[in-house]
Protein backbone atom coordinates (compact mmCIF):
# COMPACT_ATOMS: atom_id res chain seq x y z
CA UNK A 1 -1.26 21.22 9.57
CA UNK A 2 -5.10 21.16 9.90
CA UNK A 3 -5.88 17.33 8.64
CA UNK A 4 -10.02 17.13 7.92
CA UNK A 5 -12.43 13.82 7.12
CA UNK A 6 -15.24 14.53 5.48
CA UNK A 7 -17.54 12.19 4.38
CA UNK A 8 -20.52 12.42 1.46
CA UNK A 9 -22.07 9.46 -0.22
CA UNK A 10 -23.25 11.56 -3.26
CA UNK A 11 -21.60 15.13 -4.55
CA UNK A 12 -23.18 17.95 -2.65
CA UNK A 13 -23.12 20.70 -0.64
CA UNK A 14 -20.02 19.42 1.29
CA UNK A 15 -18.03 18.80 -1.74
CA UNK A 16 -19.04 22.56 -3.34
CA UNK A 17 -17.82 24.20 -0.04
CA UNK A 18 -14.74 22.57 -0.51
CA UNK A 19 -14.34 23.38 -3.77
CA UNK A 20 -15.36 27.11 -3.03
CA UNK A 21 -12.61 26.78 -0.10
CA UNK A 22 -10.03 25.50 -2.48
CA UNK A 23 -10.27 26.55 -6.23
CA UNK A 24 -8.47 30.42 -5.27
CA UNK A 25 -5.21 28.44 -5.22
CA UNK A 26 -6.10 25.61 -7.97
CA UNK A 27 -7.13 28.25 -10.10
CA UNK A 28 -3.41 29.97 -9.92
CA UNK A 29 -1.73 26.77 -10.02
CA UNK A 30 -4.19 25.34 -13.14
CA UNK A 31 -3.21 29.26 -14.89
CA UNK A 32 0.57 29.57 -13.58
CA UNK A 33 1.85 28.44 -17.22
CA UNK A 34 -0.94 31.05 -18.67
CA UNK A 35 -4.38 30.40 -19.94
CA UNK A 36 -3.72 28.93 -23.36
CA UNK A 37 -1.11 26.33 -21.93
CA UNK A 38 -4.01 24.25 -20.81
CA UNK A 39 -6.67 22.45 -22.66
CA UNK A 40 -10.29 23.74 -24.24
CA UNK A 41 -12.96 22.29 -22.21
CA UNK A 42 -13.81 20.57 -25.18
CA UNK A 43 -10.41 18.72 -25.58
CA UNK A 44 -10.84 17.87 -21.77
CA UNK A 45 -14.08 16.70 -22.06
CA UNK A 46 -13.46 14.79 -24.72
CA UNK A 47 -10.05 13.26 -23.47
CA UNK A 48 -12.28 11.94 -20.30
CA UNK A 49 -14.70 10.85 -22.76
CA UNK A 50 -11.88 8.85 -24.56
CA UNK A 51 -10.01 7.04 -21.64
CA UNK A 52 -12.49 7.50 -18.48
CA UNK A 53 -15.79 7.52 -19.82
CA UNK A 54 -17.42 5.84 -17.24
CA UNK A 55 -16.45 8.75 -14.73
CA UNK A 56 -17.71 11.22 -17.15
CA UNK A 57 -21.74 11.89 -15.48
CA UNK A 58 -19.91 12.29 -12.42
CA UNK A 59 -17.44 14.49 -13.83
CA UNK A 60 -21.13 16.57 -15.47
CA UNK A 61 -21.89 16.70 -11.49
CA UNK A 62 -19.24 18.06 -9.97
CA UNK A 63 -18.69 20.94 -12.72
CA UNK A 64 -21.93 21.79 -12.03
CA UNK A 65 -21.27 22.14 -8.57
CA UNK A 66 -18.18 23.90 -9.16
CA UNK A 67 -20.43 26.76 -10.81
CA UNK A 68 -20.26 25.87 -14.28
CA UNK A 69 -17.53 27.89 -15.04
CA UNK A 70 -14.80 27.04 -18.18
CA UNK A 71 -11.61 27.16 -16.43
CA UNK A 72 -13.61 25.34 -13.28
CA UNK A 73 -14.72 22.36 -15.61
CA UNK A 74 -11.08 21.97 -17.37
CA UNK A 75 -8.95 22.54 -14.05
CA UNK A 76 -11.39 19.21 -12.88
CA UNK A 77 -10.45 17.04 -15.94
CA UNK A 78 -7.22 16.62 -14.90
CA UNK A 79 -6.23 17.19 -18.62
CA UNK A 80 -2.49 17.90 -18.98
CA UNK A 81 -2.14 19.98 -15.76
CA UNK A 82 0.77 21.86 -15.04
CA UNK A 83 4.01 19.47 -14.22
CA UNK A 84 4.63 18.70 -10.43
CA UNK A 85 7.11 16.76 -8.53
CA UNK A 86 6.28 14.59 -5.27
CA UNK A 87 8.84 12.60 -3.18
CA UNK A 88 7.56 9.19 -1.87
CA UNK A 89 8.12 5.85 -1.11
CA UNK A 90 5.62 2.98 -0.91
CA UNK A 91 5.41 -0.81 -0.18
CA UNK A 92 3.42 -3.83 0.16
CA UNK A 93 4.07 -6.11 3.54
CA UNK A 94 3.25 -9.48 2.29
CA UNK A 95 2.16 -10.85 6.02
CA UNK A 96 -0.32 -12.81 6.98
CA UNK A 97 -2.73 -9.99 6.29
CA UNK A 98 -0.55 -7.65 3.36
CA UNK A 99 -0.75 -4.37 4.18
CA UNK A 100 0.26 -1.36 1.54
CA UNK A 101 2.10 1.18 3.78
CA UNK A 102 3.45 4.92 1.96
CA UNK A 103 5.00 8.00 2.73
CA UNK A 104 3.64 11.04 0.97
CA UNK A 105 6.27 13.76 0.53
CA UNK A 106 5.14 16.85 -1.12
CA UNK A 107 5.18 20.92 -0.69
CA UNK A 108 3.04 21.68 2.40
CA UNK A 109 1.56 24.84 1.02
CA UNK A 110 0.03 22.64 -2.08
CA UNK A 111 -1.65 19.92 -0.48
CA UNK A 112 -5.38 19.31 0.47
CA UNK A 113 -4.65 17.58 3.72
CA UNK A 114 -8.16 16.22 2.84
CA UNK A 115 -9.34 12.60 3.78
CA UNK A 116 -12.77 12.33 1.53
CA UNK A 117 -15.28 8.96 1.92
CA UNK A 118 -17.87 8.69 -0.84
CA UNK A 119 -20.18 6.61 -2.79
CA UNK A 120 -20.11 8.28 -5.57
CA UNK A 121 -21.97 6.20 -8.42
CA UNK A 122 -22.30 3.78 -6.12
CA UNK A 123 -18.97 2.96 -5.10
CA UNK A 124 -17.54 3.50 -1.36
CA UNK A 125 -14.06 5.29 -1.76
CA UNK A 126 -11.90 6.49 0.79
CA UNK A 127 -8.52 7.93 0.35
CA UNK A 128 -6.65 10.94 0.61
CA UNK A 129 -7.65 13.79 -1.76
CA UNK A 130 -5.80 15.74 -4.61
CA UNK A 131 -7.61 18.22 -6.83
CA UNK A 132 -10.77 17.51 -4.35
CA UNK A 133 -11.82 14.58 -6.56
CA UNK A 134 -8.37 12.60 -7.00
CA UNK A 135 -6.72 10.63 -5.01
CA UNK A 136 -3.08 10.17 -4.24
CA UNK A 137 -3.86 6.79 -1.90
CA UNK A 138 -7.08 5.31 -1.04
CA UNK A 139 -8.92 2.40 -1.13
CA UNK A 140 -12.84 0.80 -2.49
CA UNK A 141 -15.46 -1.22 -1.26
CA UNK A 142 -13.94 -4.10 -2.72
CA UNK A 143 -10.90 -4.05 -0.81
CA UNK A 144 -8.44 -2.56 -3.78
CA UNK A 145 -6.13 -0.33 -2.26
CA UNK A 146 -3.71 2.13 -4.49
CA UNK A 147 -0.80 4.45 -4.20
CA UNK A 148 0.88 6.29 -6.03
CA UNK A 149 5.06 8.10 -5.87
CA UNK A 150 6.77 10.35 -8.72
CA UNK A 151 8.60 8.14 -11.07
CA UNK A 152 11.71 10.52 -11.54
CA UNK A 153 11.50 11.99 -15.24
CA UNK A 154 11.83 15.23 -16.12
CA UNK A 155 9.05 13.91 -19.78
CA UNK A 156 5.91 16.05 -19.48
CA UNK A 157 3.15 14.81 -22.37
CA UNK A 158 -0.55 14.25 -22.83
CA UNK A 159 -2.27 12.41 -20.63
CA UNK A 160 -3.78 12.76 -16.96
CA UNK A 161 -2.42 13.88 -14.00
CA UNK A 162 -2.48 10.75 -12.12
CA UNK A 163 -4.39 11.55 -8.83
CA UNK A 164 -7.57 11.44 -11.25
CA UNK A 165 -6.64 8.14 -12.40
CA UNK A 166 -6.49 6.69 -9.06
CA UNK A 167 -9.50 7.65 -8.52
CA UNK A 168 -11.05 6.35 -11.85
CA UNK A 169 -9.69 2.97 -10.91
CA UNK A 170 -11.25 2.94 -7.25
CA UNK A 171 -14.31 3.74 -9.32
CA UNK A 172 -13.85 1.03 -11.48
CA UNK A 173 -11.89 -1.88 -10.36
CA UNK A 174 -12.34 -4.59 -8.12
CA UNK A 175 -9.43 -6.57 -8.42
CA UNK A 176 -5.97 -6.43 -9.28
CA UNK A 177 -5.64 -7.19 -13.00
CA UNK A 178 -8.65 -4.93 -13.53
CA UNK A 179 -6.54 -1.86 -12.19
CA UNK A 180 -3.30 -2.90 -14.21
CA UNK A 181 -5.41 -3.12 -17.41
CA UNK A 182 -6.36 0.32 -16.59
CA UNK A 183 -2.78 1.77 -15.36
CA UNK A 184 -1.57 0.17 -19.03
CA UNK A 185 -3.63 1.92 -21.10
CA UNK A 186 -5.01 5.39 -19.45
CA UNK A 187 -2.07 8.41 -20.94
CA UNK A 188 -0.52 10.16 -18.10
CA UNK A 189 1.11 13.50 -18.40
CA UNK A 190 4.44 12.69 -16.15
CA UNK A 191 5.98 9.54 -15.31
CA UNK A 192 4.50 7.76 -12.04
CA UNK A 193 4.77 4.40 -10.05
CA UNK A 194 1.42 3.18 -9.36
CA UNK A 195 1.06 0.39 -6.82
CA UNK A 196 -2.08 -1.67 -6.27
CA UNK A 197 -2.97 -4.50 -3.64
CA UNK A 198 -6.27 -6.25 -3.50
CA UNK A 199 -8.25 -7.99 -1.06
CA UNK A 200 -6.76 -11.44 -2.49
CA UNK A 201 -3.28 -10.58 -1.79
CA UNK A 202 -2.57 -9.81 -5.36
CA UNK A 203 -0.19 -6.82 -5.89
CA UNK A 204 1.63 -5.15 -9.09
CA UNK A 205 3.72 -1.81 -9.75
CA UNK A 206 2.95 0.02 -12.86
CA UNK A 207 6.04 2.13 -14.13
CA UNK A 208 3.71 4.85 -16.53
CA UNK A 209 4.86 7.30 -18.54
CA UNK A 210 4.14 9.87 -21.20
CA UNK A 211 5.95 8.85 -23.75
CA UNK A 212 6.52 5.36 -23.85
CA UNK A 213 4.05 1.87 -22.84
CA UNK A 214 3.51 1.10 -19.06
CA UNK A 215 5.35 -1.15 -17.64
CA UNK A 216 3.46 -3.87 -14.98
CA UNK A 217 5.72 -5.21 -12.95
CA UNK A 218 5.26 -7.58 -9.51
CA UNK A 219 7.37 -5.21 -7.74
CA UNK A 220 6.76 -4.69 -4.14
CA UNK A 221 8.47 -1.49 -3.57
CA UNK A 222 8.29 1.66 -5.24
CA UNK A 223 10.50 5.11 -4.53
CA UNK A 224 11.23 7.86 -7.07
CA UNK A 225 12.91 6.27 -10.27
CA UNK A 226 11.62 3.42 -12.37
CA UNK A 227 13.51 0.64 -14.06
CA UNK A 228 16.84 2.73 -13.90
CA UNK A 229 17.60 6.19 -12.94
CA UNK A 230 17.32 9.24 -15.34
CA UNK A 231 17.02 11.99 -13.59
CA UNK A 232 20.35 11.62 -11.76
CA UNK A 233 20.25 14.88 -9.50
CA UNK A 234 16.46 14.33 -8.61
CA UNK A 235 17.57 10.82 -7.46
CA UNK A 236 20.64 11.94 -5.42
CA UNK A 237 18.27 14.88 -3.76
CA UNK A 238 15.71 12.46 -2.52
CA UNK A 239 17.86 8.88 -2.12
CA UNK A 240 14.73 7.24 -4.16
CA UNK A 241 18.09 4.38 -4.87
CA UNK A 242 19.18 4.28 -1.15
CA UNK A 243 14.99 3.90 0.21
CA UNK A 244 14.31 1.51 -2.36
CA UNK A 245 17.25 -1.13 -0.90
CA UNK A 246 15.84 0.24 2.36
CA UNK A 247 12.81 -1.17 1.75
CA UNK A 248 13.99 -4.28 0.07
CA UNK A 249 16.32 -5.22 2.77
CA UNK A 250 12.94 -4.94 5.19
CA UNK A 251 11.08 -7.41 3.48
CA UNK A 252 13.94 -9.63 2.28
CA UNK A 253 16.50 -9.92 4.50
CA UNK A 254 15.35 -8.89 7.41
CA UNK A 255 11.91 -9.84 7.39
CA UNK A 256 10.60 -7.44 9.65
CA UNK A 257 7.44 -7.72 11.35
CA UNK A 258 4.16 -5.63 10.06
CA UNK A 259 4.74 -2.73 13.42
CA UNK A 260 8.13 -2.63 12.84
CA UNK A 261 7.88 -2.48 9.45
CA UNK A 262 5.64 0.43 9.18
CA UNK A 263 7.32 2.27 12.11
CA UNK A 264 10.52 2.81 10.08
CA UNK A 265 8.74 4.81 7.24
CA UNK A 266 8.56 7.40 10.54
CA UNK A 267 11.99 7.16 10.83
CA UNK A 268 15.29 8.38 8.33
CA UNK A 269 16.04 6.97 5.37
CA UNK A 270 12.54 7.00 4.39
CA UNK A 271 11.00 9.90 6.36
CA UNK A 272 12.59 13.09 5.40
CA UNK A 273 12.18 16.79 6.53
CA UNK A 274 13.40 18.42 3.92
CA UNK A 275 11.06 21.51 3.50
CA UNK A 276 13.25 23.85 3.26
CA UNK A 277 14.16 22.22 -0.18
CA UNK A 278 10.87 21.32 -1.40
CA UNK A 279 9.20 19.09 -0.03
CA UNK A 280 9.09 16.56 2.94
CA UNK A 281 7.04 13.76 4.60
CA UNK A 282 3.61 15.27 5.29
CA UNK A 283 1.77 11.68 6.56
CA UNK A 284 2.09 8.44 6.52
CA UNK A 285 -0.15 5.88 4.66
CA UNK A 286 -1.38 2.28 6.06
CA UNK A 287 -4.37 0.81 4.06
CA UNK A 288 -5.59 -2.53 5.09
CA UNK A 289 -7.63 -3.78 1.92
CA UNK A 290 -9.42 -6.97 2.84
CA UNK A 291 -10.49 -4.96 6.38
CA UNK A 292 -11.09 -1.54 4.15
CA UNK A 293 -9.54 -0.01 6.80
CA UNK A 294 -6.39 2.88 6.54
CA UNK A 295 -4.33 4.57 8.84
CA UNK A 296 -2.58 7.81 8.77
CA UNK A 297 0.46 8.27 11.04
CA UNK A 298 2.77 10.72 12.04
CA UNK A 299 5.38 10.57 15.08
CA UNK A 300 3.55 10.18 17.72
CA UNK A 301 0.12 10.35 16.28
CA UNK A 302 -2.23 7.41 14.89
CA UNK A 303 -5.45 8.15 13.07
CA UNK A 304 -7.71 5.51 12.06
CA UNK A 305 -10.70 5.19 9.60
CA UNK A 306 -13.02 2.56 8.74
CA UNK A 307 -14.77 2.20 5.44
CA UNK A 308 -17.82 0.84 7.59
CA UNK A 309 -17.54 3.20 10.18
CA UNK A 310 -16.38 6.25 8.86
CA UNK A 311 -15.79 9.25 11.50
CA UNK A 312 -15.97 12.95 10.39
CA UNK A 313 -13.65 15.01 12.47
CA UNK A 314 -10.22 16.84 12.12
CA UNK A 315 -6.72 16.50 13.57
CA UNK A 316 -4.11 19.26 13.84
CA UNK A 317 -0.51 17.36 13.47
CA UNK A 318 2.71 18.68 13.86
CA UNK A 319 4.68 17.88 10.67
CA UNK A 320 8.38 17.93 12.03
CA UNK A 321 10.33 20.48 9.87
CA UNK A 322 7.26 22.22 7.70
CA UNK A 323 7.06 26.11 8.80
């Protein structure tokens, strides 16, 4: 897998080449369900208007740099995409300096593989990218990190797909009771576990859904099922029950140190290779908020990045069991 970082402080010719690159395959994800499944641009627009509207002159920008086109501008709105399922597993080390470490599992052939640093409206992001202006993880200038893993229900509603509301938080939010005030009341179109960790060593776990009120909770650990299990056949296929006591036993009762800590999300139960069925661990996730600094690891392999001193470059990984 070809891994890129690419960095522009303002949306430009950088971003449009990626989106030229890219929208082929949105575009027959965004239409897979047919055209009339998803939202008017007006609806869109005025959804963002609604729930993100201080994202919305940036959200003018990049249409316009997408070409203008309708199914362009409502494909970047995030509006009640198509449903789509992720793995994942995520957790906050509560050392000396915390440290929010994930595992991203998800479908190879669907995934940008796309580190993006910006300043868009004035705020330094970095993360990795979904939908070429979402993020799944990332991390702001003022040392707010967030993740994000499926939260194992089948519900599909109205709302956002969620790597857009990461984003709209890293845009937004400085601290974190500003991004939980956000998580509770943005709509999101599936159910998702959103974690945030600030600079101050403050830390929650939103549990959001479609169809029912968020739920913030001081949870340190996240997998693929929120307060109980509902989707029992998703939950024994991915063993969100078995990495979540994983994970708990790690910073409970064994108390492992930060290295050893992150080096078992490398390792079974937590990193899987299950392509063949779906979807397995494509990277794995260490943000650093006070430092604004992340990581991205696979066996073998350590990249870092700086918020300050942000390298452009690529990295071709081997992803153990993706064709």
């Amino acid at each position: 897998m070809l891994w890129r970082a690419i960095s522009e402080a303002s949306p430009g010719p950088k971003w449009s080449g990626l989106f030229a690159e890219y929208w082929p395959d949105y575009k027959r994800w965004w239409l897979k369900e047919g055209e009339s499944a998803r939202p008017t641009y007006a609806e869109s627009r005025r959804a963002l208007n609604d729930h993100m509207p201080e994202i919305v002159p940036l959200y003018d920008e990049l249409c316009e740099l997408a070409g203008g086109g309708d199914l362009a501008a409502r494909f970047l709105s995030f509006y009640c995409p198509p449903p789509y399922l992720a793995g994942c597993s995520q957790a906050i080390w509560t050392g000396k300096e915390p440290v929010m470490v994930r595992n991203y599992d998800y479908n190879p052939n669907a995934f940008d593989s796309l580190v993006l640093h910006t300043t868009w409206q004035g705020r330094r992001v970095m993360g990795t990218s979904d939908g070429l202006w979402g993020m799944v993880d990332g991390v702001n200038d003022a040392g707010l990190a967030i993740s994000l893993t499926f939260g194992g229900r089948r519900i599909v509603g109205t709302g956002f797909g969620v790597p857009l509301i990461l984003r709209y938080v890293l845009q937004t939010c400085e601290t974190t009771e500003q991004a939980g005030a956000v998580l509770a009341r943005v709509p999101t179109h599936m159910s998702y576990n959103v974690t945030v960790l600030d600079r101050k060593r403050n830390y929650l776990t939103a549990m959001m859904a479609p169809d029912r009120p968020a739920v913030l909770t001081h949870a340190a650990v996240a997998t693929n099922h929120q307060e109980n299990v509902e989707w029992v056949s998703h939950a024994r296929f991915t063993a969100t029950v078995e990495r979540e006591r994983f994970l708990l036993q790690r910073l409970s009762l064994h108390r492992d140190p930060e290295e050893k800590f992150i080096a078992a999300f490398l390792r079974p139960p937590l990193y899987s290779t299950a392509f063949s069925a779906g979807f397995g661990t494509l990277y794995t996730a260490v943000y650093r908020p006070r430092l604004r600094e992340m990581e991205l690891r696979w066996p073998g392999t350590v990249w870092p990045m700086s918020m300050e001193n942000f390298v452009e470059g690529g990295r071709r990984v081997q992803i153990p069991g993706a064709a």
